[in-house]
C-alpha atoms as a PDB file:
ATOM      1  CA  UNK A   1     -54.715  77.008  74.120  1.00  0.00           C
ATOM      2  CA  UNK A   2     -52.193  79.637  72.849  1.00  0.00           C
ATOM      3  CA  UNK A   3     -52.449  82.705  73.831  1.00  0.00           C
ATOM      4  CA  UNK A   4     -51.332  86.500  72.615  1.00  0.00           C
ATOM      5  CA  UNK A   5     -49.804  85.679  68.686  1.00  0.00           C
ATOM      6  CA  UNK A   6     -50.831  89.574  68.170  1.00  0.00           C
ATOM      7  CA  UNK A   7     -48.406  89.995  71.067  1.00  0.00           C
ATOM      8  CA  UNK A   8     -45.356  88.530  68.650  1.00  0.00           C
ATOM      9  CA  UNK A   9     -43.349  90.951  66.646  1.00  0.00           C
ATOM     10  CA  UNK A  10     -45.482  91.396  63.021  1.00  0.00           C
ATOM     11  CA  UNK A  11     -42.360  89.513  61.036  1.00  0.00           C
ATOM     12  CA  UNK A  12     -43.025  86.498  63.118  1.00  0.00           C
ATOM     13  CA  UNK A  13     -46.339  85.927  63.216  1.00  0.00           C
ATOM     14  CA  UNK A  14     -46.945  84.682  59.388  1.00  0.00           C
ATOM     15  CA  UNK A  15     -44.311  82.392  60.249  1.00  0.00           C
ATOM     16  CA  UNK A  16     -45.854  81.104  63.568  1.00  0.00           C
ATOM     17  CA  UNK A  17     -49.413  80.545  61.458  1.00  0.00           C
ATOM     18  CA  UNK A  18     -47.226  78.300  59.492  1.00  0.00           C
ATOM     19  CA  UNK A  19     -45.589  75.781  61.885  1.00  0.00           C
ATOM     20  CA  UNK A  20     -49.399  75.645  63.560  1.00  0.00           C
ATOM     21  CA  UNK A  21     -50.552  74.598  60.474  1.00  0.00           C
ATOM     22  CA  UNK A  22     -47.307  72.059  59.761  1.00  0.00           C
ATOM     23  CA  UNK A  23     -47.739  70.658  63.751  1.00  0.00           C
ATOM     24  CA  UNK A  24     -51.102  70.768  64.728  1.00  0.00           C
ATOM     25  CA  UNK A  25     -52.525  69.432  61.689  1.00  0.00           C
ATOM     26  CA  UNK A  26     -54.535  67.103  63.644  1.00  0.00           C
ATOM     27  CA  UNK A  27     -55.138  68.477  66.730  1.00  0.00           C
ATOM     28  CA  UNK A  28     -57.999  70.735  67.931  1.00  0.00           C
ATOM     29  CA  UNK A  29     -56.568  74.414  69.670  1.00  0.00           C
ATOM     30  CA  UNK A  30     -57.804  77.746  70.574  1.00  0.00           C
ATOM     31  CA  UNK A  31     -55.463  80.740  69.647  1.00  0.00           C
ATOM     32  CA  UNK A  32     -56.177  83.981  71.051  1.00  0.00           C
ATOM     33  CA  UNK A  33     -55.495  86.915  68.963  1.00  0.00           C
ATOM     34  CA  UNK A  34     -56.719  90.558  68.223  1.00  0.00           C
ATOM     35  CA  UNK A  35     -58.734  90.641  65.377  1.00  0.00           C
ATOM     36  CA  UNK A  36     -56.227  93.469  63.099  1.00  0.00           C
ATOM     37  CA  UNK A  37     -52.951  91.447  63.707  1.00  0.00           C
ATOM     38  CA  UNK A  38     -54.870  88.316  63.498  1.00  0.00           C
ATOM     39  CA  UNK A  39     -55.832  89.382  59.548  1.00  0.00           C
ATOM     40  CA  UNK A  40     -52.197  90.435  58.884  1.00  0.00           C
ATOM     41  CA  UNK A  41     -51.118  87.070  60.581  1.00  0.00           C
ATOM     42  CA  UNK A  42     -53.208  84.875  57.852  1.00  0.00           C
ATOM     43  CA  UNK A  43     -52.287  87.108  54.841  1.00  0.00           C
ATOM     44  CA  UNK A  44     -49.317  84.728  53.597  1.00  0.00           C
ATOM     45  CA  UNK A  45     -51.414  81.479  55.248  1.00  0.00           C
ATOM     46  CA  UNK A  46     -54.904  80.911  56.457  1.00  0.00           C
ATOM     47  CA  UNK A  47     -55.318  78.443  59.581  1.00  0.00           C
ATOM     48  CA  UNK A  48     -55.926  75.118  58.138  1.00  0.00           C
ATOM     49  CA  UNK A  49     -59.661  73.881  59.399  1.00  0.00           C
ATOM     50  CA  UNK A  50     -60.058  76.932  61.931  1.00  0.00           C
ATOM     51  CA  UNK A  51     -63.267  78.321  62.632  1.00  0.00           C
ATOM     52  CA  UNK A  52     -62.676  82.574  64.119  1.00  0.00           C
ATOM     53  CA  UNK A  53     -64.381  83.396  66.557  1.00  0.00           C
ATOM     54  CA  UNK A  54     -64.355  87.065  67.361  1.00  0.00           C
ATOM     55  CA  UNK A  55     -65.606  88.977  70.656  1.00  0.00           C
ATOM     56  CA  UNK A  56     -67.894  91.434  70.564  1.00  0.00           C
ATOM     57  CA  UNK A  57     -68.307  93.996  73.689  1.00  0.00           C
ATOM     58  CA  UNK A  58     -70.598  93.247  76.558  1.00  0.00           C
ATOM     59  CA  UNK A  59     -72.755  95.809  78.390  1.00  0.00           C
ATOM     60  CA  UNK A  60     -72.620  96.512  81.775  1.00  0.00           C
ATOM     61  CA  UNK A  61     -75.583  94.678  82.611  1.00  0.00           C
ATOM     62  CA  UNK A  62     -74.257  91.403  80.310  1.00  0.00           C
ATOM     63  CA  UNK A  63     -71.046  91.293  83.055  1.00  0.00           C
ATOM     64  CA  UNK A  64     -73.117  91.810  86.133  1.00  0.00           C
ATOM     65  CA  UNK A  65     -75.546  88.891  84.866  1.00  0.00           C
ATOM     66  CA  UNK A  66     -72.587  86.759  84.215  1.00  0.00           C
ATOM     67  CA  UNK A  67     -70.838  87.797  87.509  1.00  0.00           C
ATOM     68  CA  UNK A  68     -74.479  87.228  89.616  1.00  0.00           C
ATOM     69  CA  UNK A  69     -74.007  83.409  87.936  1.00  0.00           C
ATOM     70  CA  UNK A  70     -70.419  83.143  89.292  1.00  0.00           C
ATOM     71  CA  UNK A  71     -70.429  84.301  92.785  1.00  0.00           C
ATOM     72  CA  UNK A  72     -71.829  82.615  95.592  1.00  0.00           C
ATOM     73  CA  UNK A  73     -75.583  83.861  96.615  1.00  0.00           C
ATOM     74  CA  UNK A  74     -73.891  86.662  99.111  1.00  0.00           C
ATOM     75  CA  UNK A  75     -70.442  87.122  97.949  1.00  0.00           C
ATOM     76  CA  UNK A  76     -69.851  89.729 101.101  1.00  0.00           C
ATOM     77  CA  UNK A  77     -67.574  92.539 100.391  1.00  0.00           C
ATOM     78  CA  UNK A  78     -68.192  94.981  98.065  1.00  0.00           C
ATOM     79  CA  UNK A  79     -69.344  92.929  95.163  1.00  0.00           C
ATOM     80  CA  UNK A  80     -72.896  93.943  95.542  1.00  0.00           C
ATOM     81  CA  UNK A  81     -72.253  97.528  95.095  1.00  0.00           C
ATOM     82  CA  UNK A  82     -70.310  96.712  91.775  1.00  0.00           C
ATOM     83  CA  UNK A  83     -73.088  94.172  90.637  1.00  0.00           C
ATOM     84  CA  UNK A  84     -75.752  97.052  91.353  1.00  0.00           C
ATOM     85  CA  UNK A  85     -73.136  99.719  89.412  1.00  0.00           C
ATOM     86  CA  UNK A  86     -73.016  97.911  86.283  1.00  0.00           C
ATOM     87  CA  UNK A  87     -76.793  97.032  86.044  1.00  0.00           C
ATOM     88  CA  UNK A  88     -77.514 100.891  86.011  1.00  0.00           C
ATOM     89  CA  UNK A  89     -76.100 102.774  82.941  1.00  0.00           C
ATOM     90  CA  UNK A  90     -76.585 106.008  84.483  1.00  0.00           C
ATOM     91  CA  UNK A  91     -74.130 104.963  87.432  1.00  0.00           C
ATOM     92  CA  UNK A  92     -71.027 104.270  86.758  1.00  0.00           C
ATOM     93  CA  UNK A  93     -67.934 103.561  88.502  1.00  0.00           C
ATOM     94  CA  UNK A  94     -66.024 106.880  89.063  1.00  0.00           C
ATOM     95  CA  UNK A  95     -62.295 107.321  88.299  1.00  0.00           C
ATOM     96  CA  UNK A  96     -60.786 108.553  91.187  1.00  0.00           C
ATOM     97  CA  UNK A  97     -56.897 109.029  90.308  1.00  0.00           C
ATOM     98  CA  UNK A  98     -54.336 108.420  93.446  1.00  0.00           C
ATOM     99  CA  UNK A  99     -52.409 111.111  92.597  1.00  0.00           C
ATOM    100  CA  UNK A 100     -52.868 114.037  89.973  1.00  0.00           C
ATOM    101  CA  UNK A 101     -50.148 113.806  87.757  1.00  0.00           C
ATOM    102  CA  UNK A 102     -49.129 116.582  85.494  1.00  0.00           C
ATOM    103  CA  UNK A 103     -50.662 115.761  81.850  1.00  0.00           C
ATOM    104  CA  UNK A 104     -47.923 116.366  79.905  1.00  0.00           C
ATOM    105  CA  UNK A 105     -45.295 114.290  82.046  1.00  0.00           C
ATOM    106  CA  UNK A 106     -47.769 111.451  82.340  1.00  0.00           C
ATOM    107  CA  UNK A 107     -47.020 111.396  77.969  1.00  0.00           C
ATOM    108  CA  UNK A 108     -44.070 111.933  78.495  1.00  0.00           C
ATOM    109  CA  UNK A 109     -43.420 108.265  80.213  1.00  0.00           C
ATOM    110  CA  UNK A 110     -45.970 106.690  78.726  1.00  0.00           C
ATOM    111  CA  UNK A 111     -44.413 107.539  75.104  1.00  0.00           C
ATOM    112  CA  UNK A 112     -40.551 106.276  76.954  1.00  0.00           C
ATOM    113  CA  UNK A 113     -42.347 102.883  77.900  1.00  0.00           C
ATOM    114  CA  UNK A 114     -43.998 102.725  74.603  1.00  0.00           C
ATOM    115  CA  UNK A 115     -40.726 102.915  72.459  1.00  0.00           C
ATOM    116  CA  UNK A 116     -38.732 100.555  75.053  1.00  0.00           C
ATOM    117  CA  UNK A 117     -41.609  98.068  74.260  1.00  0.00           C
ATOM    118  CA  UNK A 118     -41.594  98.649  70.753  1.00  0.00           C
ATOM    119  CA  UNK A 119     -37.800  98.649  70.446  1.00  0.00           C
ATOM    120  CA  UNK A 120     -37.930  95.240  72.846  1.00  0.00           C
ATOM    121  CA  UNK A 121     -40.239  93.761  70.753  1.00  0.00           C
ATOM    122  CA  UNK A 122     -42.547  92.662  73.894  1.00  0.00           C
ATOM    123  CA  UNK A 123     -45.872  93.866  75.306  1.00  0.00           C
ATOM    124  CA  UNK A 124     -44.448  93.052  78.917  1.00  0.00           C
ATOM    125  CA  UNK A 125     -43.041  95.403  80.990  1.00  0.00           C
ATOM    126  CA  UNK A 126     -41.772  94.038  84.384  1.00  0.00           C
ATOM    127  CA  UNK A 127     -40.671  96.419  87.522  1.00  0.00           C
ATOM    128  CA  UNK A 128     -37.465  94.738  87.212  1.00  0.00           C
ATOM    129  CA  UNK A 129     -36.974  95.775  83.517  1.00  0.00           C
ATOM    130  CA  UNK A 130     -36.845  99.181  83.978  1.00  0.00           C
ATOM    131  CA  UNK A 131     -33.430 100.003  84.531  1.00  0.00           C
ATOM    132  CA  UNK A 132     -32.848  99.079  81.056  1.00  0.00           C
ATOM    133  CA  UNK A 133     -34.872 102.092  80.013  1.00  0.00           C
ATOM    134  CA  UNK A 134     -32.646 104.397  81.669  1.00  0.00           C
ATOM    135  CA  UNK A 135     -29.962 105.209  78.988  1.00  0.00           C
ATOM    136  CA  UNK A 136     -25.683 104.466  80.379  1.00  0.00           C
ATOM    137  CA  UNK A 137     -24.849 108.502  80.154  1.00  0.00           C
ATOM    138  CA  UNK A 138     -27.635 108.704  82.612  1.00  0.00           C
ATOM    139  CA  UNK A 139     -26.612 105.638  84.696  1.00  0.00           C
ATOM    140  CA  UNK A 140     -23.391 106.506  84.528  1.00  0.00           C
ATOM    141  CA  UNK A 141     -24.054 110.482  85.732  1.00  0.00           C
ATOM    142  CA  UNK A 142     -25.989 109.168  88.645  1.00  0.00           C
ATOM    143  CA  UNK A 143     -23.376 106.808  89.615  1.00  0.00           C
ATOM    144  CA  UNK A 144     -20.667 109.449  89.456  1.00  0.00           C
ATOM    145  CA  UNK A 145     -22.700 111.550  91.663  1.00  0.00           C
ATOM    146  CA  UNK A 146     -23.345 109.123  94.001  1.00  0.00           C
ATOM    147  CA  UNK A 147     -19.328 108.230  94.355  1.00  0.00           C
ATOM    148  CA  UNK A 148     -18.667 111.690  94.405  1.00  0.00           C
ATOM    149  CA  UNK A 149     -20.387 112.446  97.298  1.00  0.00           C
ATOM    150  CA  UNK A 150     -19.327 109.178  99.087  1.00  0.00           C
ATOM    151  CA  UNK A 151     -15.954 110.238  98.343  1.00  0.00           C
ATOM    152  CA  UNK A 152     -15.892 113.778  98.066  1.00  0.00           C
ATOM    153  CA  UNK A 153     -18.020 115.295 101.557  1.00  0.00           C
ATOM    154  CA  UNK A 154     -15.156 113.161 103.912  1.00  0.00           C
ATOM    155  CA  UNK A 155     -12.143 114.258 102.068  1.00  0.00           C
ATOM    156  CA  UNK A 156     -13.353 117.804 102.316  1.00  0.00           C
ATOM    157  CA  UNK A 157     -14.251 117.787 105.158  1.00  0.00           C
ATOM    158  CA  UNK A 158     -11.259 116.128 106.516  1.00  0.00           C
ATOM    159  CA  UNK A 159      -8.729 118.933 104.741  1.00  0.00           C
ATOM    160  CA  UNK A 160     -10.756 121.384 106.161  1.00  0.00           C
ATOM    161  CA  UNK A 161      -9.989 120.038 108.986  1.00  0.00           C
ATOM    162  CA  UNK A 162      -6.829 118.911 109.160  1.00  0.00           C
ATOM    163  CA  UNK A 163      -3.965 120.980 106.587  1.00  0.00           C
ATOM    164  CA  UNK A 164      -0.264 119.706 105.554  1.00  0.00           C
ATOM    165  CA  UNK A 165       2.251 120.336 107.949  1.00  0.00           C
ATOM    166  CA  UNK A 166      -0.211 119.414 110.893  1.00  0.00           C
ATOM    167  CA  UNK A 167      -1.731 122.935 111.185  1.00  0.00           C
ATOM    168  CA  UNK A 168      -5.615 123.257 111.143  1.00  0.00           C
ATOM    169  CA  UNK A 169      -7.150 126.315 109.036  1.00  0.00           C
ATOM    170  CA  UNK A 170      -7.829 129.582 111.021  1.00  0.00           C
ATOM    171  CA  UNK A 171     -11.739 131.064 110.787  1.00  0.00           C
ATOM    172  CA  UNK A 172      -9.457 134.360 111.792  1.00  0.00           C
ATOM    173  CA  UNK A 173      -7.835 136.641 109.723  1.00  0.00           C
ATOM    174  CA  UNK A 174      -5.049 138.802 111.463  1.00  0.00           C
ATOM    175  CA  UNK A 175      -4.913 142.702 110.030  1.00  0.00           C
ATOM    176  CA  UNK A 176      -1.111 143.926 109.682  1.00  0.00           C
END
């Protein structure tokens, strides 16, 4: 089974089609794919021998049936009330959002994450990937700040404490 060739850039795909046809000539395989960059994947060469298969959507009623088949007789837990949820058409699961995120910020990152992806040439985005979204000027800023501060609250501090010559500063001014 391979999986995801609509997750390959497009300029690689026609060329992946290829070596399955060169390699695999004689063995059977399943390739997973969505249907749009499947048809641009086959343009230049058609899968030798394959038969497509394409999903269609299920109802709610379809996954509950096929869930019911799958789960032991009382599955415990809350899988009743999701069962019972997707049988009924009229009662569907509510979206509750954790938190309620300004609109426009929410595009914001989603558009940032987008055009890493896109620039990365990968549909996977891992926690620790995203530093390499944040650009070096900003990296660079925050680590300036940060060594600033490390460096610069004890040495001012310490000259307002201490002054050359060994005397300390006065909070007092003396009128002439």
């Amino acid at each position: 089974m391979l999986d995801g060739l609509d997750e390959l850039p497009d300029y690689r795909r026609d060329r992946v089609v290829k070596q399955l046809n060169e390699q695999l000539d004689r063995d059977g395989f399943i390739l997973t794919c969505r249907t749009e960059q499947f048809r641009q994947a086959i343009q230049a060469d058609v899968l030798t021998a394959a038969a497509v298969i394409e999903s269609v959507p299920l109802s709610g009623k379809e996954v509950a049936d096929y869930m019911v088949s799958c789960l032991r007789p009382d599955p415990g837990g809350s899988w009743s009330e999701l069962v019972r949820r997707l049988r009924d058409p009229a009662d569907r699961l509510p979206f509750r959002p954790r938190r309620d995120w300004p609109a426009e910020a929410v595009h914001r990152w989603l558009t940032e994450i987008s055009l890493f992806l896109d620039d990365s040439d990968s549909r996977d985005l891992g926690w620790w990937d995203l530093h390499l979204m944040a650009s070096w000027t900003w990296i660079k800023t925050v680590l300036g700040l940060a060594v600033g501060l490390v460096i610069g609250v004890p040495a001012g501090v310490g000259f307002w404490l201490w002054r050359p010559g060994g005397q300390r500063w006065s909070t007092r001014t003396s009128m002439l």
